[in-house]
N, C-alpha and C. Protein backbone atom coordinates (compact mmCIF):
# COMPACT_ATOMS: atom_id res chain seq x y z
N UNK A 1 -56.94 3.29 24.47
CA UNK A 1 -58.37 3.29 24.53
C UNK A 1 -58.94 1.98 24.02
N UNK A 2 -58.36 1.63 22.65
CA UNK A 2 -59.16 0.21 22.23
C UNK A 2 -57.58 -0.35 22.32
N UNK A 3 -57.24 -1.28 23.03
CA UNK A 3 -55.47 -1.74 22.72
C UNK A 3 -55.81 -3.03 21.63
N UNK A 4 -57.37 -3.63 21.66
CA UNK A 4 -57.37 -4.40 20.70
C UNK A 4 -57.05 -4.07 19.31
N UNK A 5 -57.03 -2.64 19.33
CA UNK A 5 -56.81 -2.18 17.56
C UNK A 5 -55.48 -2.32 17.00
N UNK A 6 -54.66 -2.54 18.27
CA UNK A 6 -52.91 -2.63 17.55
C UNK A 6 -52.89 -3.74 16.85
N UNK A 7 -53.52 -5.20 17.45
CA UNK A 7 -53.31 -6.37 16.24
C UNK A 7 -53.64 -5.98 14.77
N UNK A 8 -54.56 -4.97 14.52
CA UNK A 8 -55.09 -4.74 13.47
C UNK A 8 -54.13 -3.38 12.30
N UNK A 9 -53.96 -3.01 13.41
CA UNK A 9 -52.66 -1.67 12.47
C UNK A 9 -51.93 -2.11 11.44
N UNK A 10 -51.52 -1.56 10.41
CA UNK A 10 -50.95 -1.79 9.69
C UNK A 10 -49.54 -1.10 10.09
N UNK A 11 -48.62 -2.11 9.83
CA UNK A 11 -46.92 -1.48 9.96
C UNK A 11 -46.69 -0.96 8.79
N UNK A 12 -45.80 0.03 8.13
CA UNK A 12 -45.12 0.43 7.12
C UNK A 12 -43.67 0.70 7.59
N UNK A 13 -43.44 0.22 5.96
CA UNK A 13 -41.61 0.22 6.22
C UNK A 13 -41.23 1.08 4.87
N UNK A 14 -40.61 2.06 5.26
CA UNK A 14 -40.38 3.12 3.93
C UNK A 14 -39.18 2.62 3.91
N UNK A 15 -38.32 3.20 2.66
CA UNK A 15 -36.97 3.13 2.45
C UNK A 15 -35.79 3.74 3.50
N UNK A 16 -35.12 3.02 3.92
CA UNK A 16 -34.26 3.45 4.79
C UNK A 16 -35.03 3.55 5.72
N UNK A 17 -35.93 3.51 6.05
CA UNK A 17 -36.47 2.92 7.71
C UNK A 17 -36.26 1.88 8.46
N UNK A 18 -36.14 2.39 9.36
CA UNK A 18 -36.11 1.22 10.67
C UNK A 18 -34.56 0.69 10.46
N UNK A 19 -34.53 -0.68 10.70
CA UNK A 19 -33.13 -1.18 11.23
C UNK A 19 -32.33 -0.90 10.44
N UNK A 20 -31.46 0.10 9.57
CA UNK A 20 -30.37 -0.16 8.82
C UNK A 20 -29.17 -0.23 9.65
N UNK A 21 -28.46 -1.32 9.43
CA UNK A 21 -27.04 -1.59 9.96
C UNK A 21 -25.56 -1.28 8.92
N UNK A 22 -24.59 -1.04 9.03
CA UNK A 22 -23.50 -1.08 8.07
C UNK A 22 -22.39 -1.53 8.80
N UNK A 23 -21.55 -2.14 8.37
CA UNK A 23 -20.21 -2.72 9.03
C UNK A 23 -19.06 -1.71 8.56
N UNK A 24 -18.89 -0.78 9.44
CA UNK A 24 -17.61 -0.17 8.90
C UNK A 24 -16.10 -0.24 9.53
N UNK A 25 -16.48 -1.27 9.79
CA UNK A 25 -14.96 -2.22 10.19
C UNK A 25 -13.69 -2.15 8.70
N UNK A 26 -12.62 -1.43 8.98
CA UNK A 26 -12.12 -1.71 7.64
C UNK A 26 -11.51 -3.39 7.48
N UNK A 27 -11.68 -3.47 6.31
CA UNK A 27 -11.10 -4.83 5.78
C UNK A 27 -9.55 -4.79 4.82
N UNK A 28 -8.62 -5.09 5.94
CA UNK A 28 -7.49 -4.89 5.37
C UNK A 28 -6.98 -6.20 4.26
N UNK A 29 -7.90 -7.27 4.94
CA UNK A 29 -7.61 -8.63 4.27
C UNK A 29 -8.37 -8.87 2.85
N UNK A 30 -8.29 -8.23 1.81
CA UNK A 30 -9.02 -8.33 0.77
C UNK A 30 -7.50 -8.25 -0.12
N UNK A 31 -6.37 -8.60 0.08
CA UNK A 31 -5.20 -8.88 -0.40
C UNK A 31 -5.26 -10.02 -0.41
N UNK A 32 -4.87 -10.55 0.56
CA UNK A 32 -5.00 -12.07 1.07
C UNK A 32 -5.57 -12.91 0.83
N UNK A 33 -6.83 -12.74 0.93
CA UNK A 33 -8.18 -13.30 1.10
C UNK A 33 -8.60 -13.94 -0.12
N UNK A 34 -8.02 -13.21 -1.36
CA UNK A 34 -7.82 -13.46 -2.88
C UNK A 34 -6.78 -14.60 -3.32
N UNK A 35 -6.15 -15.24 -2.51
CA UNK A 35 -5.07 -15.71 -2.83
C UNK A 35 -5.89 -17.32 -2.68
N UNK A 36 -5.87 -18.04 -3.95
CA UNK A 36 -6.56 -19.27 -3.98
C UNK A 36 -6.37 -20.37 -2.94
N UNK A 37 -6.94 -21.49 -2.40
CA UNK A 37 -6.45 -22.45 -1.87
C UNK A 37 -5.28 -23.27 -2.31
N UNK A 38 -5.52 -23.42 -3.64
CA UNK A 38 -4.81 -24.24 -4.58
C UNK A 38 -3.22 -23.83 -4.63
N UNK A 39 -3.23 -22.15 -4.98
CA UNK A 39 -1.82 -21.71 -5.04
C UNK A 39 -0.86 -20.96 -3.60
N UNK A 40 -1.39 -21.45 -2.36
CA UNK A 40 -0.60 -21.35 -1.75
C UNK A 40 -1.11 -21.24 -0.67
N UNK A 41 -1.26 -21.02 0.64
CA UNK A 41 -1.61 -20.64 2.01
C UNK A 41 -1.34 -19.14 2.61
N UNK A 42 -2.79 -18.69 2.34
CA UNK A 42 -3.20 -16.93 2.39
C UNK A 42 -2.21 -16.59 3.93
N UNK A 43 -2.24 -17.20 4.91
CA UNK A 43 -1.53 -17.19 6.13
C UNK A 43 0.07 -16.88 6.29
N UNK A 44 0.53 -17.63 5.27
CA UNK A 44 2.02 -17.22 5.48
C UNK A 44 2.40 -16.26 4.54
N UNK A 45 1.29 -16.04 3.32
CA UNK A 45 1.70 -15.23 2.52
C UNK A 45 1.41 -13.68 3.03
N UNK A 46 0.62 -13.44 4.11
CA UNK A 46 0.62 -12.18 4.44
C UNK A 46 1.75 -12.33 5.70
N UNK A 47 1.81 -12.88 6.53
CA UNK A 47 3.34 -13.15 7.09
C UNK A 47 4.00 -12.39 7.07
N UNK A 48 4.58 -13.32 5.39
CA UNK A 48 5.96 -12.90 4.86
C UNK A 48 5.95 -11.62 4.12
N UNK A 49 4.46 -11.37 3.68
CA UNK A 49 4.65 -10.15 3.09
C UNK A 49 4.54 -8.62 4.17
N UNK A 50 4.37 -8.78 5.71
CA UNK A 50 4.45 -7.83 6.43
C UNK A 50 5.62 -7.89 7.24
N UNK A 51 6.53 -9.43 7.70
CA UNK A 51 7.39 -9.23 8.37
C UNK A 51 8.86 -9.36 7.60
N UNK A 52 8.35 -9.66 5.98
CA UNK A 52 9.88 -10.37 5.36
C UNK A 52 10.00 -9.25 4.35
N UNK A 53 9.42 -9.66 3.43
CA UNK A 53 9.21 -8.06 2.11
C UNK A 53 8.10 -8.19 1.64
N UNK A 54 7.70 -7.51 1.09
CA UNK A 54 6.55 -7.15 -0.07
C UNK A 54 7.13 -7.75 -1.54
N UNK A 55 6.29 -7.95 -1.91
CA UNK A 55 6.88 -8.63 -3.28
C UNK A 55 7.24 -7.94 -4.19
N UNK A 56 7.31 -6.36 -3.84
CA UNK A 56 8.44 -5.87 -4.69
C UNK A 56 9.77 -5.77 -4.79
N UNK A 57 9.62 -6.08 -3.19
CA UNK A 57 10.86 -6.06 -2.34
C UNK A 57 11.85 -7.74 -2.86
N UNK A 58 10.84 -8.47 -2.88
CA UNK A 58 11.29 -9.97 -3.36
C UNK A 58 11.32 -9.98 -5.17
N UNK A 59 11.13 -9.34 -5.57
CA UNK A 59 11.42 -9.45 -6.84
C UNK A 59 12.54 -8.70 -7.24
N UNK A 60 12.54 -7.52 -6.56
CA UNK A 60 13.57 -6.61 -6.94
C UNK A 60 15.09 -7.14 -6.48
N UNK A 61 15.23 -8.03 -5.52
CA UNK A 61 16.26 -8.93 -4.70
C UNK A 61 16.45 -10.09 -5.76
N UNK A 62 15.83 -10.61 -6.30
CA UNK A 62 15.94 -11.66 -7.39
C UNK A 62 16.45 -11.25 -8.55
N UNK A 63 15.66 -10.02 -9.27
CA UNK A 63 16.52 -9.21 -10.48
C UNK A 63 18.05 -9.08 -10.01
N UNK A 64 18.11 -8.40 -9.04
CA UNK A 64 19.48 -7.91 -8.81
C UNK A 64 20.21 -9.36 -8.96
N UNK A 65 19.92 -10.34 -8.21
CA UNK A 65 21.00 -11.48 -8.67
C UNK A 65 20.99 -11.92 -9.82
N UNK A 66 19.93 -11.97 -10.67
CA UNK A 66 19.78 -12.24 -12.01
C UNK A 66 20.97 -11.39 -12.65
N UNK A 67 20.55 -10.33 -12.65
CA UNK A 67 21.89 -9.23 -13.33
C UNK A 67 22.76 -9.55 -13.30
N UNK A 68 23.39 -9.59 -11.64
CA UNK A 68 24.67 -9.92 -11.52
C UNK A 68 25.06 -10.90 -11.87
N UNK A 69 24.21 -12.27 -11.86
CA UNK A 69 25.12 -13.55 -12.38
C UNK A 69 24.93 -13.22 -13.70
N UNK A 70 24.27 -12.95 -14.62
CA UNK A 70 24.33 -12.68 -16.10
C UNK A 70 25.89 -11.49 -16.53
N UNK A 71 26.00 -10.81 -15.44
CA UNK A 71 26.88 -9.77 -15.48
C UNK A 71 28.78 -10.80 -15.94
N UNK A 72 28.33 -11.57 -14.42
CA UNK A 72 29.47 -12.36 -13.91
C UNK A 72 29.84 -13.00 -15.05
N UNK A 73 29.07 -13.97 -15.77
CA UNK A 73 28.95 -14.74 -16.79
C UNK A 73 28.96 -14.51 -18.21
N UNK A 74 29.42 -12.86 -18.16
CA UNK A 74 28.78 -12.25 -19.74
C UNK A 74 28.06 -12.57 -20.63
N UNK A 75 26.75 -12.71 -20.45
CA UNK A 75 25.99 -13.16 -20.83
C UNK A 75 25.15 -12.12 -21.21
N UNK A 76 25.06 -10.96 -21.90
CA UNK A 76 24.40 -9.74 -22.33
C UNK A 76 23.47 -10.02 -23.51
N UNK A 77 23.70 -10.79 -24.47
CA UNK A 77 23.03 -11.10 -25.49
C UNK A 77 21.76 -11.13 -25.25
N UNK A 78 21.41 -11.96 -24.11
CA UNK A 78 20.03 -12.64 -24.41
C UNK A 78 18.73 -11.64 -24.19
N UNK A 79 17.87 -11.63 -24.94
CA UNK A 79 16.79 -11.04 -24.78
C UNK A 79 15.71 -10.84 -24.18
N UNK A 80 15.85 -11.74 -23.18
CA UNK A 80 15.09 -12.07 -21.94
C UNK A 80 15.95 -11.07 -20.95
N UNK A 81 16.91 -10.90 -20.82
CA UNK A 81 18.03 -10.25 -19.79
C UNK A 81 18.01 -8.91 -20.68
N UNK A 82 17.88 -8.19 -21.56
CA UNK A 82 17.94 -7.13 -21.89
C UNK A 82 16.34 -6.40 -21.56
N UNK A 83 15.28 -7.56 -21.31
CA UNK A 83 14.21 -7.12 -21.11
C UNK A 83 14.34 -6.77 -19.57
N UNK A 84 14.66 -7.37 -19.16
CA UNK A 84 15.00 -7.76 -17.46
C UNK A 84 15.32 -6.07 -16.88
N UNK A 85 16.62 -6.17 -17.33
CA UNK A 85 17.39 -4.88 -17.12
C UNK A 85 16.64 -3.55 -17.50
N UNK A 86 16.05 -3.35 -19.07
CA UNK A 86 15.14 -2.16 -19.19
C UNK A 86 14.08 -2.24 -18.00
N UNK A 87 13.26 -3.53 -17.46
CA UNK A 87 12.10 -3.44 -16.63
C UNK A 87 12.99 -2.98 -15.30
N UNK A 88 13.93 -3.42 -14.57
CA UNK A 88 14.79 -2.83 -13.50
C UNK A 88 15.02 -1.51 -13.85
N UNK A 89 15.90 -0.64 -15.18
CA UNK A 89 16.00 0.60 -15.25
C UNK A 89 14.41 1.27 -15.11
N UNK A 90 13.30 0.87 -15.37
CA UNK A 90 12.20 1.85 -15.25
C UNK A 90 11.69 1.97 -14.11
N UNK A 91 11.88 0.81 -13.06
CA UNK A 91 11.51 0.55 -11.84
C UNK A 91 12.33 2.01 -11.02
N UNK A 92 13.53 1.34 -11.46
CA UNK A 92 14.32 2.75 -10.81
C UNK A 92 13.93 3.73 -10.96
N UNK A 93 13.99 4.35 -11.98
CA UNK A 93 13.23 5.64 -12.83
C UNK A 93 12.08 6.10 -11.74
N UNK A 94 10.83 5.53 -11.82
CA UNK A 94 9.91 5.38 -11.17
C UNK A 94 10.13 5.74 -9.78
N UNK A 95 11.28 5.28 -8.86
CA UNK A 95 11.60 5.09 -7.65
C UNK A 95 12.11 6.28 -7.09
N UNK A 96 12.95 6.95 -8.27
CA UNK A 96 13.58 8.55 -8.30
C UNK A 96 12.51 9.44 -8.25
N UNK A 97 11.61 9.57 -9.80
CA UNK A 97 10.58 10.19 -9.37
C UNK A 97 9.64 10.26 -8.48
N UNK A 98 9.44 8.93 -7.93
CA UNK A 98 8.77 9.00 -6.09
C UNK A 98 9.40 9.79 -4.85
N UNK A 99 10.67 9.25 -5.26
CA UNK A 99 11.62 9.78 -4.06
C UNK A 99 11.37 11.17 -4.45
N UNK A 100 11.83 11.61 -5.33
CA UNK A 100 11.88 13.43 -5.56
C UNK A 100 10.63 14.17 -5.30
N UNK A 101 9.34 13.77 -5.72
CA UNK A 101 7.92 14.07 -5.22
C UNK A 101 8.10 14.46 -4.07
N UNK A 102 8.36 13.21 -3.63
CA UNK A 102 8.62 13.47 -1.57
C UNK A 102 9.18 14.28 -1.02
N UNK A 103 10.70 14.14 -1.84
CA UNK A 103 11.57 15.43 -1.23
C UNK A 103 10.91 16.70 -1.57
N UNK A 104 10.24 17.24 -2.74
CA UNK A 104 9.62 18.28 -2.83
C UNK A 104 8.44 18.71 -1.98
N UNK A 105 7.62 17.97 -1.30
CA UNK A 105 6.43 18.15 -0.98
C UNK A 105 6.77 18.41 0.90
N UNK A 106 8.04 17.12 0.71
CA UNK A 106 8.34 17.63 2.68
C UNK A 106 9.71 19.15 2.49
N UNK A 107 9.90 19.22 1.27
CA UNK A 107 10.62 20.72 1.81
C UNK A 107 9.66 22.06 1.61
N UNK A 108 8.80 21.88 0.79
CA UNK A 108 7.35 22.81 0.76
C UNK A 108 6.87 23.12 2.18
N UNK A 109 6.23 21.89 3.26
CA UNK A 109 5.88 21.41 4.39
C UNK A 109 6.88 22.43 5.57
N UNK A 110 8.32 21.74 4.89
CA UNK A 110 9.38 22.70 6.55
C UNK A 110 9.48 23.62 5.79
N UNK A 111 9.24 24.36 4.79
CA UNK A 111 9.48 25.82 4.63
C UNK A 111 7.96 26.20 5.43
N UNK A 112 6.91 26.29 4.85
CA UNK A 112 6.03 26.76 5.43
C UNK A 112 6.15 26.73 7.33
N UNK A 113 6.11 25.10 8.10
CA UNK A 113 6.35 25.67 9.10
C UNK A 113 7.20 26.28 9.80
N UNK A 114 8.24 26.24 8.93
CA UNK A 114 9.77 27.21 9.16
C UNK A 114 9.32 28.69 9.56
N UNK A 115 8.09 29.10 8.39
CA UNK A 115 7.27 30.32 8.26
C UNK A 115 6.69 30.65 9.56
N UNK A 116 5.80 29.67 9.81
CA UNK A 116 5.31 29.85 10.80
C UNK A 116 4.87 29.84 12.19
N UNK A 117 6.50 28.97 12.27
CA UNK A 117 6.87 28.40 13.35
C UNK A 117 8.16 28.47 13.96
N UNK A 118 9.18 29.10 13.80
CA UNK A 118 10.45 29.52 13.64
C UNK A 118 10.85 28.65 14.89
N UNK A 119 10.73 28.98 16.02
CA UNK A 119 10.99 28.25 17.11
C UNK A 119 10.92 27.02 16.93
N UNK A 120 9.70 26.38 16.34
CA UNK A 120 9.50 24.95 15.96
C UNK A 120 10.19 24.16 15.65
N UNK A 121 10.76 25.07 14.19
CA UNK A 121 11.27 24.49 13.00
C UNK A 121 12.92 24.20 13.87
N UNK A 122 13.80 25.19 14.63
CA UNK A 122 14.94 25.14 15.10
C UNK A 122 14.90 23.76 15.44
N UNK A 123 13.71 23.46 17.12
CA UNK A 123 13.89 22.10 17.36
C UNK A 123 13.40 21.00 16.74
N UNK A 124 13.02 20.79 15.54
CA UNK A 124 12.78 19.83 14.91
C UNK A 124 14.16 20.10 14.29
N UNK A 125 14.96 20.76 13.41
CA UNK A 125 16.23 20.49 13.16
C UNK A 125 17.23 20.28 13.76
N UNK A 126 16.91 20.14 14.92
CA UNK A 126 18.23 20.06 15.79
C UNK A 126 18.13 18.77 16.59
N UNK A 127 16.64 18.07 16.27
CA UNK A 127 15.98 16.49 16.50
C UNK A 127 16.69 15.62 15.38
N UNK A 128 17.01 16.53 14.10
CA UNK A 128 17.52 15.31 13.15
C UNK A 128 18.95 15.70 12.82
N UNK A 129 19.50 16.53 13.78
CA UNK A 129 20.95 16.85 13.52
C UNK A 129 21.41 17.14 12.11
């Protein structure tokens, strides 16, 4: 009726009105991404840490030779190597109780669908021989 009155309107913008956007793209690179310029190149370090080992995997490969040449060498005394070895025995420790979690939680899992799936359960055991 008057279209001149729209220049004159007042807009309001309440909270959470109008354009809200969010990026929910996950961001897997917030490992990486942390890794300074200075101490190394973020690029090969995720690399090596998806196609070579994880750096538990690379540390735990390094202890083990540590041991063994300390082993080779009898070299037990030192206190750096007795620390070594307790931090390897707890790792292990740790690694058992993971492993056993697991085994408990996937034989919970095939009992139940054993329960309720009898037919199921045959050919899934007879998939892993």
């Amino acid at each position: 009726m008057f279209p001149w009155l729209v220049y004159w309107s007042p807009v309001f913008h309440f909270p959470f009105s109008g354009g809200v956007e969010q990026n929910i793209e996950p961001d897997f690179d917030w490992f990486f991404g942390r890794i300074s310029p200075t101490s190394g190149n973020a690029k090969i370090e995720k690399r090596v840490f998806e196609e070579v080992g994880s750096y538990g995997k690379q540390l735990g490969l390094i202890s083990e030779v540590l041991l063994e040449l300390a082993e080779a060498n009898k070299t037990e005394n030192s206190d750096s190597l007795r620390r070594l070895s307790k931090l390897v025995d707890q790792i292990e420790s740790i690694k058992t109780q993971e492993h056993d979690a697991a085994k408990q939680s996937l034989k919970t899992s095939l009992t139940t669908f054993r329960d309720q799936n009898p037919k199921g359960f045959e050919e899934l055991m007879a998939e892993f021989g």
